[in-house]
C-alpha atoms as a PDB file:
ATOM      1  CA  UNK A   1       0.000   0.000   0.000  1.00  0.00           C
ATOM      2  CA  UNK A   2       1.302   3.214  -0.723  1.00  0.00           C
ATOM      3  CA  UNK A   3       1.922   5.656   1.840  1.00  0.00           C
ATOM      4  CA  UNK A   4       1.423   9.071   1.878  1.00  0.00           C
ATOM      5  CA  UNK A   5       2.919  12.115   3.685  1.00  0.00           C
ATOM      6  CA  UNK A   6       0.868  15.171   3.737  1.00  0.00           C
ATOM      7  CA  UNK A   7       2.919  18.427   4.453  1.00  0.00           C
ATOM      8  CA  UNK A   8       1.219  21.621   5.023  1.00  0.00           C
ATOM      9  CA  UNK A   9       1.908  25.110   6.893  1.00  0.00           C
ATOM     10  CA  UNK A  10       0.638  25.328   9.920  1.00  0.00           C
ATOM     11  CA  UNK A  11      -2.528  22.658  11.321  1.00  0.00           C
ATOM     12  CA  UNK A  12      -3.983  22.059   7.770  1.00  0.00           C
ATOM     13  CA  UNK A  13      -2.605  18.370   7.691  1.00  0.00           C
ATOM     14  CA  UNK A  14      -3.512  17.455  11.375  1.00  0.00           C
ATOM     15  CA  UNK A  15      -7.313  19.157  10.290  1.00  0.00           C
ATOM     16  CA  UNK A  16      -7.174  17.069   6.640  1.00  0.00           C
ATOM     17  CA  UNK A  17      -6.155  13.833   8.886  1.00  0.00           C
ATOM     18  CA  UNK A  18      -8.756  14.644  11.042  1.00  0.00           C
ATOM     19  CA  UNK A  19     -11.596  14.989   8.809  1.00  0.00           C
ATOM     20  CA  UNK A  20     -10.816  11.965   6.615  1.00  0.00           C
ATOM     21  CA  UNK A  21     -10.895   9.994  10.288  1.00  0.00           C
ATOM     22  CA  UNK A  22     -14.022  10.722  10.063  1.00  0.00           C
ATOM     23  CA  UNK A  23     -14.607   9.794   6.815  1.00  0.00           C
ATOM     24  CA  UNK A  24     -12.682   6.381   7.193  1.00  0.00           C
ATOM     25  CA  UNK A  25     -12.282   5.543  10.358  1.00  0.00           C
ATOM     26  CA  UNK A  26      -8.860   4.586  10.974  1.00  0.00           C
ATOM     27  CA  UNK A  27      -6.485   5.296   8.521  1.00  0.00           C
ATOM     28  CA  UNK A  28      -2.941   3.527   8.083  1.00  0.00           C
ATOM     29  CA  UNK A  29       0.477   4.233   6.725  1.00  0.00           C
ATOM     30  CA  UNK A  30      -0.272   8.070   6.519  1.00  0.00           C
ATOM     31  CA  UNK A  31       2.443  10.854   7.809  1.00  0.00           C
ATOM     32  CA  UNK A  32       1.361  14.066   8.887  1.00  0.00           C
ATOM     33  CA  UNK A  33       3.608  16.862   9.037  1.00  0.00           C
ATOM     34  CA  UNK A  34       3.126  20.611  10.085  1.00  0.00           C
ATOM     35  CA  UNK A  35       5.702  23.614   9.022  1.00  0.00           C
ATOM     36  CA  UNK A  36       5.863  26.132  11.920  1.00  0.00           C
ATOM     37  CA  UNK A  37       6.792  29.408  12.186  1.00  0.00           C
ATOM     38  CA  UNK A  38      10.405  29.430  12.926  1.00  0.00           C
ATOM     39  CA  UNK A  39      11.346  26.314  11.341  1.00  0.00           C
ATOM     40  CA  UNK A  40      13.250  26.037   7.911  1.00  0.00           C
ATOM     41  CA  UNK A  41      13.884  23.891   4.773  1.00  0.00           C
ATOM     42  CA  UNK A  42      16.438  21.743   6.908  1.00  0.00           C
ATOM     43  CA  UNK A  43      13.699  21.389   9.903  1.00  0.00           C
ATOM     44  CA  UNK A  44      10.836  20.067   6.913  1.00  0.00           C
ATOM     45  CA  UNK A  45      14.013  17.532   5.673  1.00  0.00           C
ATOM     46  CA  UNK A  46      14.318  15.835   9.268  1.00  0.00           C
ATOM     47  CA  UNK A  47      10.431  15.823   9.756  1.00  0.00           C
ATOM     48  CA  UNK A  48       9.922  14.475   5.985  1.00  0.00           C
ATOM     49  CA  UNK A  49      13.012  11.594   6.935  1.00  0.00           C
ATOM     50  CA  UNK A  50      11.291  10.910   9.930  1.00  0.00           C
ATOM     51  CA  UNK A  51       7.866  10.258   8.713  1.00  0.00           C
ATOM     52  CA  UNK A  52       8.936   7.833   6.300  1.00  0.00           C
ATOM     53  CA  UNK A  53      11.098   6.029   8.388  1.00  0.00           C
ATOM     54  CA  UNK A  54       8.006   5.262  10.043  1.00  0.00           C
ATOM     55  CA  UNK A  55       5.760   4.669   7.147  1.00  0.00           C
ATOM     56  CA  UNK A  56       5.527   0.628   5.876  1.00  0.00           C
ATOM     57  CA  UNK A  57       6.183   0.657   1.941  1.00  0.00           C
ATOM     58  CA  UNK A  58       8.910   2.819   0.351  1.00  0.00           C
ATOM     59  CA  UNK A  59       6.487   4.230  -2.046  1.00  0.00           C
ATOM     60  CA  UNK A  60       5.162   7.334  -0.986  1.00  0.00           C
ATOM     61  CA  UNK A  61       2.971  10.003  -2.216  1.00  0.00           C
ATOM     62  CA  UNK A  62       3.512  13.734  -0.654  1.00  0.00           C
ATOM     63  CA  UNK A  63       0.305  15.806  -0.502  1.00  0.00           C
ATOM     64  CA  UNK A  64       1.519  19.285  -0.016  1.00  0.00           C
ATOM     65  CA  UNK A  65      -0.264  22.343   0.268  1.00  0.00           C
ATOM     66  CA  UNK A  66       1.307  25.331  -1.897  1.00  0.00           C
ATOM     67  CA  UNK A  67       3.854  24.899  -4.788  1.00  0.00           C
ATOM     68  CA  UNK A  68       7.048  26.924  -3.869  1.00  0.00           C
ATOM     69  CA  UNK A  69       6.095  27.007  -0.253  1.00  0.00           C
ATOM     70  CA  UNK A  70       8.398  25.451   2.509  1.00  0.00           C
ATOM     71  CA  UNK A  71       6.622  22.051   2.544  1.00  0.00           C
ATOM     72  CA  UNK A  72       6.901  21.753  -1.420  1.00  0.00           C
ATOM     73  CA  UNK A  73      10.412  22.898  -1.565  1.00  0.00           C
ATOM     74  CA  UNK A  74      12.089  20.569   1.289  1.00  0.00           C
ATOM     75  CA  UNK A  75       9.732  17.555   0.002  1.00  0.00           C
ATOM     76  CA  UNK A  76      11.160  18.485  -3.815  1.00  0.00           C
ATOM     77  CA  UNK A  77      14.369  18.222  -2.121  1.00  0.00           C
ATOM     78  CA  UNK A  78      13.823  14.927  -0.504  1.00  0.00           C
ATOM     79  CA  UNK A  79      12.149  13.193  -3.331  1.00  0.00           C
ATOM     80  CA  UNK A  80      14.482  14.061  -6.224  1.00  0.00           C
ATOM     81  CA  UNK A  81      16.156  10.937  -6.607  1.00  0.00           C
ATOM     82  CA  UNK A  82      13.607   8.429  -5.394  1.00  0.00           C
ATOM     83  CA  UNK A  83      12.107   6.605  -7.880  1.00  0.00           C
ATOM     84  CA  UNK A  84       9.627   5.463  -5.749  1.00  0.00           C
ATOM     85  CA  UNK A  85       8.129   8.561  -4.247  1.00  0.00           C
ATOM     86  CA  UNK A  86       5.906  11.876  -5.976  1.00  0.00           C
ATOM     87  CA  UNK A  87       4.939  15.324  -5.383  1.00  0.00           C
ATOM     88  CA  UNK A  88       1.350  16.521  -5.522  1.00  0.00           C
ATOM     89  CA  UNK A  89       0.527  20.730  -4.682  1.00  0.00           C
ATOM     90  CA  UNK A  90      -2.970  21.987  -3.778  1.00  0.00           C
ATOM     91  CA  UNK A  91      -3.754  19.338  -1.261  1.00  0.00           C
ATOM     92  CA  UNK A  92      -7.599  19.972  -0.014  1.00  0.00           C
ATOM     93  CA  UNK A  93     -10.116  17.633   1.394  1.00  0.00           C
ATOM     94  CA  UNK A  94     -11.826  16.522  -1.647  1.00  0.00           C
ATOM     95  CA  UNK A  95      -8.485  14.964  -3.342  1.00  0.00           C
ATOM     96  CA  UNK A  96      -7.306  13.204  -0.124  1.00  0.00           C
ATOM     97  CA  UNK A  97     -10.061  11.406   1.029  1.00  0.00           C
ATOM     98  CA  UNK A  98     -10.313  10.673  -3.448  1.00  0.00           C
ATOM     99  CA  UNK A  99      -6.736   9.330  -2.822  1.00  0.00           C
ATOM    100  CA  UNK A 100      -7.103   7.074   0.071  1.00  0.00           C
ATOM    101  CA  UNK A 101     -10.364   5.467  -1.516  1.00  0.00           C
ATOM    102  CA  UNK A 102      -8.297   4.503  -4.355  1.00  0.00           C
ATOM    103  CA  UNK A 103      -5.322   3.756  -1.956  1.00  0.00           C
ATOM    104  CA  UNK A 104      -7.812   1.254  -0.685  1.00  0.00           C
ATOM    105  CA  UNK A 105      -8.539  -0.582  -3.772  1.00  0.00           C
ATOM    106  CA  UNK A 106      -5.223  -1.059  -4.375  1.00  0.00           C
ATOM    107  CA  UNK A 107      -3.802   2.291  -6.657  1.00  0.00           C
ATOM    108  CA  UNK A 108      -0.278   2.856  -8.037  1.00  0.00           C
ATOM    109  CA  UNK A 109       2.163   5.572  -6.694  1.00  0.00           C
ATOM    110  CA  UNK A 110       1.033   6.903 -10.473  1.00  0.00           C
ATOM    111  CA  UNK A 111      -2.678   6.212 -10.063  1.00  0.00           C
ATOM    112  CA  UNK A 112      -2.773   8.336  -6.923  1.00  0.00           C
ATOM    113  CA  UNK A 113      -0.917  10.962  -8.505  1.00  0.00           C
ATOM    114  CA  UNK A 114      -3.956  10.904 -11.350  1.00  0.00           C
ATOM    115  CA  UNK A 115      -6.091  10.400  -9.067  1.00  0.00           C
ATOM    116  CA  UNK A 116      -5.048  13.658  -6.734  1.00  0.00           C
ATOM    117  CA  UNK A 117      -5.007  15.694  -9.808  1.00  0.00           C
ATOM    118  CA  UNK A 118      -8.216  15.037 -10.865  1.00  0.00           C
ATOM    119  CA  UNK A 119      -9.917  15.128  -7.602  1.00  0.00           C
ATOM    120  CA  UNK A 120      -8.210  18.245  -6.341  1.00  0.00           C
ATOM    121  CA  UNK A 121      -9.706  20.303  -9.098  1.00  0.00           C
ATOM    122  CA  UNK A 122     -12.382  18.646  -9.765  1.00  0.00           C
ATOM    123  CA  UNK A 123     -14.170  19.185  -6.174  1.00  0.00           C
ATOM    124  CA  UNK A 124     -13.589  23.201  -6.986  1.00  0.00           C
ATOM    125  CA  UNK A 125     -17.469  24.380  -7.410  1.00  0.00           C
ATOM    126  CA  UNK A 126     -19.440  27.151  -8.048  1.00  0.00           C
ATOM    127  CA  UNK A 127     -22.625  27.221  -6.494  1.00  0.00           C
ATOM    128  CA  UNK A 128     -24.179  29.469  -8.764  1.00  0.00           C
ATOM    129  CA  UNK A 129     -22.192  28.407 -11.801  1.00  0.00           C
ATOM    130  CA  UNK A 130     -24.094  25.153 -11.301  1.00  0.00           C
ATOM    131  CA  UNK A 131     -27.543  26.405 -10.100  1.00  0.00           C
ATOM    132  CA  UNK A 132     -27.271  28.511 -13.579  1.00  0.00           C
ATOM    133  CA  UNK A 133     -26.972  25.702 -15.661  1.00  0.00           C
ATOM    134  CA  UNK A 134     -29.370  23.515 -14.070  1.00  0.00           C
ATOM    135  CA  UNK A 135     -31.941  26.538 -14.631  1.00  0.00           C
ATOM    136  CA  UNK A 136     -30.864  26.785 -18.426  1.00  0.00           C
ATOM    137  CA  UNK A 137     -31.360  22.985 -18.538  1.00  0.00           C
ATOM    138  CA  UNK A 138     -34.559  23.090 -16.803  1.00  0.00           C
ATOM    139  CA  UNK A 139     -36.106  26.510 -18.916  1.00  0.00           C
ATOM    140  CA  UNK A 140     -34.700  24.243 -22.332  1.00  0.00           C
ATOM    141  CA  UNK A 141     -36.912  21.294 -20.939  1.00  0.00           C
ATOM    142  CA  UNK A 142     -40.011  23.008 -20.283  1.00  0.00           C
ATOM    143  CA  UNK A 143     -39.971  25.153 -23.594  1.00  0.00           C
ATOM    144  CA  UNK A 144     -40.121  22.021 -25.347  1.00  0.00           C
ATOM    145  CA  UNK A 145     -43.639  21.311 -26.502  1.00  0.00           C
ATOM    146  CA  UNK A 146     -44.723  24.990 -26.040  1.00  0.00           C
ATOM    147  CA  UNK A 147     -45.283  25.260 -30.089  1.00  0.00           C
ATOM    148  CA  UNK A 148     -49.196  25.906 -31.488  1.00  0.00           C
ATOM    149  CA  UNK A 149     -49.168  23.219 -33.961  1.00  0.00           C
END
């Protein structure tokens, strides 16, 4: 199973972890780590080593929050020469718990990575982008049939 590390500033991973808890219950072979003020590349490099030293497959997956922030940068760092390990930015609820579902069924390193892309901007909505096509698609329906004939 592939494991995955998510790196944020500040509490965002501890809140993602703790949301998708509630979600799945208890979930395995994920890292959580948390940059803090004060802390630097070099702090984000011994956090990153020590989450995967505790982590049970070699193959991670990094779910960070911003690309070119501090988590991004020291996980770009750590990953460069793994084979075995990827980078995904924007990290939000919707494309974690997407990613541990299909962790569960038994994804890739390189399905995950799909999978985060996808899911990450796919769960961006707009409430009234969507309302206003549902009320285009309902005023198309019930113009139909309105013809003297």
């Amino acid at each position: 199973m592939v494991a995955i590390v998510i790196a944020t500033h500040g509490d965002l991973s501890d809140a993602l972890m703790g949301t998708a808890k509630m979600i799945f219950g208890t979930i395995e072979n994920v890292a959580q780590v948390t940059f803090k003020p004060g802390e630097g590349i070099e702090n984000l490099l011994d956090k990153y080593q020590a989450a995967s030293e505790s982590l049970e497959d070699d193959h991670i997956l990094f779910l960070v929050d911003l690309f070119g922030g501090s988590p991004y940068n020291a996980a770009s760092r750590f990953v460069a020469r793994k084979e075995n390990m990827d980078i995904v930015t924007g990290v939000n609820l919707p494309m974690f718990v997407e990613v541990l579902g299909k962790r569960l069924a038994g994804g890739t390193l390189e399905e995950l990575v799909q999978t985060a892309k996808t899911a990450g901007a796919d769960g961006i909505k707009s409430f009234k982008e969507i309302f206003s096509h549902q009320t285009l698609a309902n005023s198309a329906k019930e113009d139909e049939g309105d013809e003297l004939g």
